[in-house]
Protein backbone atom coordinates (compact mmCIF):
# COMPACT_ATOMS: atom_id res chain seq x y z
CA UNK A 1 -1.54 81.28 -25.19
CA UNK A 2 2.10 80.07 -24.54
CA UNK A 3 1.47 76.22 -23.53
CA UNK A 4 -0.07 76.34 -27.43
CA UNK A 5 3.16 76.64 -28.61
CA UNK A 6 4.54 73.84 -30.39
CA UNK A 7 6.28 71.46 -28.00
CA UNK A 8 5.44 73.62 -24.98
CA UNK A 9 2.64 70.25 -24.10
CA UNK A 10 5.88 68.03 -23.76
CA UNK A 11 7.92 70.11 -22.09
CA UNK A 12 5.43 70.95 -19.81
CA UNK A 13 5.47 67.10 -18.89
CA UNK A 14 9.12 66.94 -18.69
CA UNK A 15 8.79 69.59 -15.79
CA UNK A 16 5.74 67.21 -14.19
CA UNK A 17 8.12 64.45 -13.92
CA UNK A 18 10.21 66.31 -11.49
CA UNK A 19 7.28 67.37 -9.34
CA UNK A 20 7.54 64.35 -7.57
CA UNK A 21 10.41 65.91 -5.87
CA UNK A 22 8.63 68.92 -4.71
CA UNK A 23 8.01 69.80 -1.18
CA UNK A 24 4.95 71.50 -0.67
CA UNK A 25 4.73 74.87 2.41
CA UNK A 26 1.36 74.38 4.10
CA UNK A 27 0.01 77.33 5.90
CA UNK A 28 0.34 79.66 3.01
CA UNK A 29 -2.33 81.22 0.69
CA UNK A 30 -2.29 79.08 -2.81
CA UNK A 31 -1.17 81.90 -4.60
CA UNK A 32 2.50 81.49 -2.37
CA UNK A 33 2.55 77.73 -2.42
CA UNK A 34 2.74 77.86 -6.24
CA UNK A 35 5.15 80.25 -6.83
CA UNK A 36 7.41 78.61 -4.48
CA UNK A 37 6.85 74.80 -6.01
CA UNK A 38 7.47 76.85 -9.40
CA UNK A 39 10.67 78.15 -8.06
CA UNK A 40 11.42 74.67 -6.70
CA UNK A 41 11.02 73.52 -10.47
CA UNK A 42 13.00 75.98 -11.90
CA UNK A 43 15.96 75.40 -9.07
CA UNK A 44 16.13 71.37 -9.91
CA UNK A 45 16.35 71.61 -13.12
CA UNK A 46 19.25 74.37 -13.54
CA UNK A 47 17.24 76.98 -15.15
CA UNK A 48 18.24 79.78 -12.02
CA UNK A 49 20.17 79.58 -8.81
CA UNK A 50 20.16 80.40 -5.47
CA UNK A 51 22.04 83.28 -6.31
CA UNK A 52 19.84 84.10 -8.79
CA UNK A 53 16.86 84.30 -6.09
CA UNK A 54 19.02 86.57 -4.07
CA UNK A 55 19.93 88.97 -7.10
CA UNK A 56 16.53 88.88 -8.35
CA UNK A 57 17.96 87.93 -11.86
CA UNK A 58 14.79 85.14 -12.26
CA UNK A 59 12.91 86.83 -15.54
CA UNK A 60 16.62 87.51 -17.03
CA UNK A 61 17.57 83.52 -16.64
CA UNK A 62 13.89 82.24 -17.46
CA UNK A 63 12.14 82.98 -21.00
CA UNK A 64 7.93 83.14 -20.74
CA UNK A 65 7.59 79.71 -22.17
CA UNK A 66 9.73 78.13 -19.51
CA UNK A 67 7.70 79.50 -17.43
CA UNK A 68 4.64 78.91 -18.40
CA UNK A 69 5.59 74.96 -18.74
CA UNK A 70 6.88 74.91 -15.21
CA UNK A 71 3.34 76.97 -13.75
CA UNK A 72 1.49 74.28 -16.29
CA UNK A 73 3.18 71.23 -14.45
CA UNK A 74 3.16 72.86 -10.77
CA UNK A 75 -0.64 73.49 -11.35
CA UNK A 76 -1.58 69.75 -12.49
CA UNK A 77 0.69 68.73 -9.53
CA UNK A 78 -0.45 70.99 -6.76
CA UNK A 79 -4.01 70.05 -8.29
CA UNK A 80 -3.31 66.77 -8.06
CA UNK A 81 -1.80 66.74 -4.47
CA UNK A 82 -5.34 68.32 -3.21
CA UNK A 83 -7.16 65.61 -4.86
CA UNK A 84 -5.59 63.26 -2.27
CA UNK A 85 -2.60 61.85 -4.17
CA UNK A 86 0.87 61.06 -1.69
CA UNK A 87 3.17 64.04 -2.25
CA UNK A 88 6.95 65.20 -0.21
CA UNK A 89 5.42 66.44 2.97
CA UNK A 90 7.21 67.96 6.04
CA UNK A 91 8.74 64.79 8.14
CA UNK A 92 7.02 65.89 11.03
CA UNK A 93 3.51 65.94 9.52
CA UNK A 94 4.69 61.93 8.56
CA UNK A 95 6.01 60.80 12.09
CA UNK A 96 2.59 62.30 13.88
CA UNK A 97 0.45 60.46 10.86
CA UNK A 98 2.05 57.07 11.78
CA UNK A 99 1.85 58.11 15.73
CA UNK A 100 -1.97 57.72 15.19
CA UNK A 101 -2.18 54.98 13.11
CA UNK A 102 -0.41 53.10 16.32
């Protein structure tokens, strides 16, 4: 119901845009790796703070329809990402990838 809100579509792919900077946590259930590229999201582009994480203040810094844009654009990214497309991995994964290519 929220991303029908007028504008919510665009802001939705302002948030995408900065997904390219996301690192993505393997070895956790889908449920964590979203919330944490959402959090990601939200940390890059000023809406909370570290400290906010620590206080817990995230749903007094963050309205709904911020967050639903930023889940929006995490979900066609993380989508995306399983589909095969290059995303910010761990530099280790990247050194043992061009270890077997040798």
């Amino acid at each position: 119901q929220l991303m029908n809100l007028p504008n919510n579509r665009e802001f939705a792919n302002e948030f995408y845009e900065d997904c390219k900077s996301l690192y993505i946590a393997k070895g956790y259930s889908e449920e964590t790796m979203i919330n944490n590229l959402i959090l990601q999201l939200l940390l890059i582009s000023g809406y909370i703070l570290i400290e906010d994480l620590n206080r817990g203040h995230i749903t007094e810094k963050v309205n709904r329809e911020v967050l639903a844009a930023a889940k929006s654009a995490v979900l066609r990214y993380y989508n995306e990402t399983k589909m095969g497309k290059p995303t910010k991995t761990d530099p280790d994964i990247k050194k043992k990838a061009n270890n077997r290519k040798k």
